[in-house]
Protein backbone atom coordinates (compact mmCIF):
# COMPACT_ATOMS: atom_id res chain seq x y z
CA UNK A 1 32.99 -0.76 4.82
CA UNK A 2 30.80 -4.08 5.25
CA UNK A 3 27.76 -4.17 7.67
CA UNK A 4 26.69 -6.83 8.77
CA UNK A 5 23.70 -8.76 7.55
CA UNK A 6 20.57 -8.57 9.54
CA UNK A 7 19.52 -11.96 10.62
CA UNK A 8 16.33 -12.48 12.32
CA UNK A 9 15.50 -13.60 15.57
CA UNK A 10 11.99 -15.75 15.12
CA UNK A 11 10.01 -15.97 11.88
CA UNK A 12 7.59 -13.11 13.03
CA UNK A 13 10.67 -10.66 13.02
CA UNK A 14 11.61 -12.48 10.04
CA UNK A 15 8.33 -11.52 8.08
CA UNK A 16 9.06 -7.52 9.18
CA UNK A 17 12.35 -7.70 8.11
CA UNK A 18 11.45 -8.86 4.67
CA UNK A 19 9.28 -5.80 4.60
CA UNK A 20 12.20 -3.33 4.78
CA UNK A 21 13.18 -2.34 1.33
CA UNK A 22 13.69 0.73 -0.49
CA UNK A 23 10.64 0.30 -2.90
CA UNK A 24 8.57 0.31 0.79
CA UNK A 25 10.21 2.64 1.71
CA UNK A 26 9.48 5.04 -1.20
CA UNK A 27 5.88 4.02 -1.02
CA UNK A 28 5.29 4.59 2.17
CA UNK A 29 7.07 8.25 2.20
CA UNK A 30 7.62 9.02 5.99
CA UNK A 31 7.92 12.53 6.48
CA UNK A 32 11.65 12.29 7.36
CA UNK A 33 12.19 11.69 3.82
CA UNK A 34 9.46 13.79 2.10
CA UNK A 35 11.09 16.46 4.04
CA UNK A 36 14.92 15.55 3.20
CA UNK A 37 13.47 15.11 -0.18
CA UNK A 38 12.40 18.78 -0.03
CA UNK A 39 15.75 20.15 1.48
CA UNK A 40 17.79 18.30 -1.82
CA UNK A 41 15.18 19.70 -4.01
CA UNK A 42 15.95 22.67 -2.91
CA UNK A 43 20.18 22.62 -2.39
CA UNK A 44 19.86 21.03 -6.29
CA UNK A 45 18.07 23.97 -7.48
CA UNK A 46 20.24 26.57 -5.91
CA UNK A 47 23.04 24.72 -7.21
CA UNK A 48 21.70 25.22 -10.70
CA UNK A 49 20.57 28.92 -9.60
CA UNK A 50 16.85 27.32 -10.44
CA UNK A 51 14.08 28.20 -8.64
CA UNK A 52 12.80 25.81 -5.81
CA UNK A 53 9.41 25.68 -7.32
CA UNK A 54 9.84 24.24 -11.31
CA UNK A 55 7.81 21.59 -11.99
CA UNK A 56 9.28 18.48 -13.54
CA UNK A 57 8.73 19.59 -17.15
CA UNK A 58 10.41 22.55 -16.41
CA UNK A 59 13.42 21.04 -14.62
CA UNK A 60 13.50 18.67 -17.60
CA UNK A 61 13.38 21.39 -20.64
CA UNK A 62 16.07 23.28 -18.29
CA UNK A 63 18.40 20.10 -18.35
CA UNK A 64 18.01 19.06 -21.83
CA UNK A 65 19.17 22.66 -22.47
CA UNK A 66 22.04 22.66 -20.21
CA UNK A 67 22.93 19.36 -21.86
CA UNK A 68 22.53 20.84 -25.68
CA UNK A 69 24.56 23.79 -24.40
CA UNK A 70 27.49 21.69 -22.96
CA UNK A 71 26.99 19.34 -26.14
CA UNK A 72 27.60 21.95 -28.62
């Protein structure tokens, strides 16, 4: 399904417009998507039967192992 393109009604809306990307959005992290963030973090680590708190060097060594595991 296509949506359609934005178009801008004066160049001030024009300038805010330009402003809405993902990378802002990232950078900016509302708390709607720290938090949604949190809740996949946490289905994604249940899924793997993981738990919710591993750092990222954890997860990491856990999927390289998976991964070696599968591999071999």
């Amino acid at each position: 399904m296509r949506y359609p393109r934005l178009v801008a009604r004066d160049e001030e809306c024009a300038g805010q417009l330009a402003k809405r990307t993902l990378t802002n959005l990232y950078n900016q992290r509302p708390t709607w998507l720290a938090l949604a963030h949190e809740k996949l973090d946490a289905a994604v680590a249940e899924a793997y039967g993981w738990p919710a708190d591993l750092n990222e060097e954890e997860i990491l060594a856990r999927l390289l192992a998976l991964n070696l595991e599968r591999a071999g």
